[in-house]
Protein backbone atom coordinates (compact mmCIF):
# COMPACT_ATOMS: atom_id res chain seq x y z
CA UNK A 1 -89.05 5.18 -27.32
CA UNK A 2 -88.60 1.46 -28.38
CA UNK A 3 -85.53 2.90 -30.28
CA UNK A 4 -84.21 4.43 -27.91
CA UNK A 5 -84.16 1.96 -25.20
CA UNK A 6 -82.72 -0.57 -27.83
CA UNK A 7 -79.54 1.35 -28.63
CA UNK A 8 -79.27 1.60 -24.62
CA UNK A 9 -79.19 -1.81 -24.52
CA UNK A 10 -76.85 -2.23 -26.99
CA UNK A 11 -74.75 0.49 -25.75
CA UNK A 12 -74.49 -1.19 -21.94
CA UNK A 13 -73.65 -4.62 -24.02
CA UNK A 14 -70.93 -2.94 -25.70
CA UNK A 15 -69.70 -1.55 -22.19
CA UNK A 16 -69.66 -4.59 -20.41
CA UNK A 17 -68.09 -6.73 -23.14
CA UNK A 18 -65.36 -3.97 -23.34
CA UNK A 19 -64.81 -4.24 -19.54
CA UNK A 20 -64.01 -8.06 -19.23
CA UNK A 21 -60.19 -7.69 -20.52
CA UNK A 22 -59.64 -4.74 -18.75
CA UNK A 23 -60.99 -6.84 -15.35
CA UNK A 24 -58.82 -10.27 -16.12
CA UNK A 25 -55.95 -7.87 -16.60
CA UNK A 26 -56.61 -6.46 -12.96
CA UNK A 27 -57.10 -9.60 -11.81
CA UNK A 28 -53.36 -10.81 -12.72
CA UNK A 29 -51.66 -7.81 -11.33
CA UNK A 30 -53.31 -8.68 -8.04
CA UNK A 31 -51.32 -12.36 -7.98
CA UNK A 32 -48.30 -11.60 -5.65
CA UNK A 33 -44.67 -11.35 -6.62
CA UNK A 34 -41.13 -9.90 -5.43
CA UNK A 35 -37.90 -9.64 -6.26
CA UNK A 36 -35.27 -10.04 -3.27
CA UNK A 37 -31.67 -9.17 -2.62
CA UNK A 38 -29.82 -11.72 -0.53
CA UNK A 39 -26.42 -10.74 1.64
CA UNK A 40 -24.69 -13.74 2.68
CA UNK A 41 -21.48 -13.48 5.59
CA UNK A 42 -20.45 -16.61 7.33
CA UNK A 43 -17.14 -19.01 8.40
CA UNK A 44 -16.90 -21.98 6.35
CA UNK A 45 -13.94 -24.25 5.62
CA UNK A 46 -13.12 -27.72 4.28
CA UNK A 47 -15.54 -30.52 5.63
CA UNK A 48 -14.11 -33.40 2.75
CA UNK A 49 -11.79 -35.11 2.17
CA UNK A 50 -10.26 -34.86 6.14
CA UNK A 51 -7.02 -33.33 5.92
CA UNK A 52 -3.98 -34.97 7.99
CA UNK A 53 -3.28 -33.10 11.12
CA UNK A 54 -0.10 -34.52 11.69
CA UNK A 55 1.37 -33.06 9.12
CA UNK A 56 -0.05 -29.54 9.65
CA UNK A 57 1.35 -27.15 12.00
CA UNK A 58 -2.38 -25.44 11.71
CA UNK A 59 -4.98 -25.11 9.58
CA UNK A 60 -8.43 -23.31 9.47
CA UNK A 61 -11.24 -21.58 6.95
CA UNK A 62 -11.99 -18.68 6.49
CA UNK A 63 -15.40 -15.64 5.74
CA UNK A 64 -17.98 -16.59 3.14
CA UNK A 65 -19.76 -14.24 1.17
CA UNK A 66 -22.47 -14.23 -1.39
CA UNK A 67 -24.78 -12.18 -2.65
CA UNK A 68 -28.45 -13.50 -4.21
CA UNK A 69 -30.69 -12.14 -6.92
CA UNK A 70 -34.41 -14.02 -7.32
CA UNK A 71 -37.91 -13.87 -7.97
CA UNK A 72 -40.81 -15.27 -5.45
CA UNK A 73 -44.08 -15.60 -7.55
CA UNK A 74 -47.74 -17.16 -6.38
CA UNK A 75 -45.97 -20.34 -5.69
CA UNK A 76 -43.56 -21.27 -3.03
CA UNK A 77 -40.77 -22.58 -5.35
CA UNK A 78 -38.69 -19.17 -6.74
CA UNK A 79 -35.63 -19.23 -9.62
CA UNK A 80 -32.69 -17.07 -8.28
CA UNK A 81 -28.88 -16.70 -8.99
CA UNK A 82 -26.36 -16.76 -6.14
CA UNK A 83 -22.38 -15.16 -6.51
CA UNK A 84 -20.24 -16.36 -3.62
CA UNK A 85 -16.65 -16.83 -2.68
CA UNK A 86 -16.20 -19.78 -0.77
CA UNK A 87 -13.46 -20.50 1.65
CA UNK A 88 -11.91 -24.15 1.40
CA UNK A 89 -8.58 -24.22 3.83
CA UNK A 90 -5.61 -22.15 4.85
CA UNK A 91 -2.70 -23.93 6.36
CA UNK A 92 0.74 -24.40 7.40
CA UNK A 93 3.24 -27.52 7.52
CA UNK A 94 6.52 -27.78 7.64
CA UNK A 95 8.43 -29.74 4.61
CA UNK A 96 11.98 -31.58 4.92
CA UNK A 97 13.85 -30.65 2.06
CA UNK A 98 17.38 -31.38 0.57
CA UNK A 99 19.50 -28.89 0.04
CA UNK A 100 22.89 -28.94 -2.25
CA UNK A 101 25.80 -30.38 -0.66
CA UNK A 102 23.43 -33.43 0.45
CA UNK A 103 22.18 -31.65 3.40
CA UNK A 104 18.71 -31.84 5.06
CA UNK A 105 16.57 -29.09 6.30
CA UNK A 106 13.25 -28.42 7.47
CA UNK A 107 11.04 -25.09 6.17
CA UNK A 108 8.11 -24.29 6.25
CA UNK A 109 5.44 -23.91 3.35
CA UNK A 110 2.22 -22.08 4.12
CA UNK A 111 -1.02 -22.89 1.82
CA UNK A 112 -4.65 -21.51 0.70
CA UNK A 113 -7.55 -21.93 -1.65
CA UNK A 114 -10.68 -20.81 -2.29
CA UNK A 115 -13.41 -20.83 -5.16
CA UNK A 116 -15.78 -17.71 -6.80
CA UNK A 117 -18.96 -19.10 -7.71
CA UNK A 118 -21.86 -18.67 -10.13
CA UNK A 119 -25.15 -20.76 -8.75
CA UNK A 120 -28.35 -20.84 -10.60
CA UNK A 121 -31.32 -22.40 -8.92
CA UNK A 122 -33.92 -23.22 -7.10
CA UNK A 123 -35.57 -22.32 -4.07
CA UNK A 124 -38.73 -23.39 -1.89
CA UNK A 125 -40.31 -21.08 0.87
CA UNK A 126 -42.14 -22.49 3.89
CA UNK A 127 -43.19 -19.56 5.93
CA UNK A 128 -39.97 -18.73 7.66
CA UNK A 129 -37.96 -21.64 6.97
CA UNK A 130 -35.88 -21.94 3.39
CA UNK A 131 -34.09 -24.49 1.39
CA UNK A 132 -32.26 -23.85 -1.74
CA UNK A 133 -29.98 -25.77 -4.48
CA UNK A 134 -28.53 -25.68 -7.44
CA UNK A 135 -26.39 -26.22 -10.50
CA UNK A 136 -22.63 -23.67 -9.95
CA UNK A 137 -19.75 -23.29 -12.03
CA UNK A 138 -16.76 -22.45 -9.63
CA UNK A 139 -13.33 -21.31 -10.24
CA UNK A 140 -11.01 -23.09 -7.56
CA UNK A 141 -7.82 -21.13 -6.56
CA UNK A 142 -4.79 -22.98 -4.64
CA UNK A 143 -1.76 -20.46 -3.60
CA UNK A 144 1.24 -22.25 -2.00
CA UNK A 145 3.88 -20.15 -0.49
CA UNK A 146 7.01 -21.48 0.40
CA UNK A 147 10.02 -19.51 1.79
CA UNK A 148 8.62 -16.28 -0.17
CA UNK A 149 8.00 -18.53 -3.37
CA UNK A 150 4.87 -18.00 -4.16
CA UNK A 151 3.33 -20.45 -6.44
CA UNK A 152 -0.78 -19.97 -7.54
CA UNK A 153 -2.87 -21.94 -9.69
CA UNK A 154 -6.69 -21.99 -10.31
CA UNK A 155 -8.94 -24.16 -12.85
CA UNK A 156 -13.13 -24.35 -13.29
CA UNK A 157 -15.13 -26.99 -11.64
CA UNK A 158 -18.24 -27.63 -11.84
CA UNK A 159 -20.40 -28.25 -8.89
CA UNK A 160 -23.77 -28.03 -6.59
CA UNK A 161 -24.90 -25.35 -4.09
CA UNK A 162 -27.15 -26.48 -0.91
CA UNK A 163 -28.43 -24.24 0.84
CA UNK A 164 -30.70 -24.00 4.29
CA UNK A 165 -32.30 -20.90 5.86
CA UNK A 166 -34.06 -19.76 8.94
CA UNK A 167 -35.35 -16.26 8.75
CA UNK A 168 -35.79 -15.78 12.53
CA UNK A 169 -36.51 -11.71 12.80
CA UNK A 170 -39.43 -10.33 9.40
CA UNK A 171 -39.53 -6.40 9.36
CA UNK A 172 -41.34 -5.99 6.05
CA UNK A 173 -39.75 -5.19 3.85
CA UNK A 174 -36.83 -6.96 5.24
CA UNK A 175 -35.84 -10.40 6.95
CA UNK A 176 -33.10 -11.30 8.99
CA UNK A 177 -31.63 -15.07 9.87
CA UNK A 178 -29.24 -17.78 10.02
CA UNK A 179 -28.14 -19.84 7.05
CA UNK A 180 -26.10 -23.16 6.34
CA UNK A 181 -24.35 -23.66 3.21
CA UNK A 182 -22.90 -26.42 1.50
CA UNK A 183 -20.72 -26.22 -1.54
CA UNK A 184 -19.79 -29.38 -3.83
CA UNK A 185 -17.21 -29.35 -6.24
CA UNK A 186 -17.20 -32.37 -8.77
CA UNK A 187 -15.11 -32.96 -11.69
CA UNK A 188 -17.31 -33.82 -14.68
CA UNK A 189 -18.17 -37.82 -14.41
CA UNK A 190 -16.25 -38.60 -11.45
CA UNK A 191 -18.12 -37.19 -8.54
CA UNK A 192 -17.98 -35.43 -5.94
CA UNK A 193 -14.04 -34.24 -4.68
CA UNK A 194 -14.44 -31.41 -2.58
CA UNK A 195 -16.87 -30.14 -0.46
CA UNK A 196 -17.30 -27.46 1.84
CA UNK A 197 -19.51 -25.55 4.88
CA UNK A 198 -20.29 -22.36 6.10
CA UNK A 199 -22.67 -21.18 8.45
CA UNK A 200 -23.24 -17.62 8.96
CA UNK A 201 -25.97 -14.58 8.78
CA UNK A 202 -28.10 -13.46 5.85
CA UNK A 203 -30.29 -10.63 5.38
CA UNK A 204 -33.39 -10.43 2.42
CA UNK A 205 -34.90 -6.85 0.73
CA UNK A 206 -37.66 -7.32 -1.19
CA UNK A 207 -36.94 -4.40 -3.20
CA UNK A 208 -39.80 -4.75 -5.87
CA UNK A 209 -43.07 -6.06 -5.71
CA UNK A 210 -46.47 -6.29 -5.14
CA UNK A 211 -47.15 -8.56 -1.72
């Protein structure tokens, strides 16, 4: 009987030993995490350097769009990567010109640029109220068309996305809100030369997780 109720013993030791991974590993699947998809539609235009309205006949911005990718663990900072195209400034002037012969005329030259950017980041969650920024690589397109000449050029910038959220209407698995953006564009070492806002409407699916 003694026997007996020592291999028990040994047997429930075993048992209990063997169940102490299996319970930690429970344990971390219970620690909350999602990953979200982020639509982004707004107006946005220029906001520096000021442009000279005098010489424009009219100028304005245009839609922003962008589309977010990232991943909200236990804490209430989250890494995510942002795609956008950003609107900077369309416009019209009118340009005197001379023309051969020694003559003098007026036409006009319509303009427009934008950027496509890559953003990768980070963001920090508190409640319903979101703030975001980070590091972006943007390719900056300028298209000049004058008198049916069209002229376009485009080089890479580096720059900074900042970001501010207010996610008014929650439906889990979805959230709905206003957002503020603010994109910098920087040559490398001599600061900041462009910069641009858009304010708009974004949406959030948390299409995998465990919250």
């Amino acid at each position: 009987m003694r026997k007996l109720l020592a291999i028990l013993a040994i047997v429930a030791c075993s048992a209990a030993r063997a169940g102490e991974p299996a319970d930690q590993t429970a344990a971390a699947a219970k620690l909350p995490w999602n990953w979200e998809l982020d639509a982004y539609a707004g107006y946005g235009q220029l906001a520096y350097p000021g442009m000279d309205p005098s010489s424009l006949v009219w100028s304005n911005g245009g839609p922003a769009f962008a589309l977010t990718v990232a991943y909200r663990g236990d804490h209430f900072a989250h890494p995510f990567v942002d795609v956008a195209y950003v609107p900077i400034l369309s416009s019209g002037q009118f340009l005197n010109v001379v023309v051969p012969g020694g003559g003098l005329t007026t036409i006009q030259s319509t303009n427009s640029s934008y950027a496509l950017g890559l953003s990768l980041g980070i963001g920090l969650d508190f409640d319903w109220f979101r703030l975001r920024g980070g590091l972006s690589l943007y390719n900056v397109a300028v298209s000049t068309n004058v008198t049916g000449s069209v002229n376009t050029v485009s080089q890479m910038s580096l720059g900074f996305l900042v970001g501010a959220s207010a996610f008014v209407w929650r439906p889990d698995p979805f959230a709905i809100g206003v957002e503020a953006r603010m994109a910098l564009l920087n040559y490398p070492l001599t600061g900041i030369y462009q910069a641009m806002w858009s304010v708009g409407l974004t949406g959030r699916w948390d299409f995998a997780g465990n919250r």
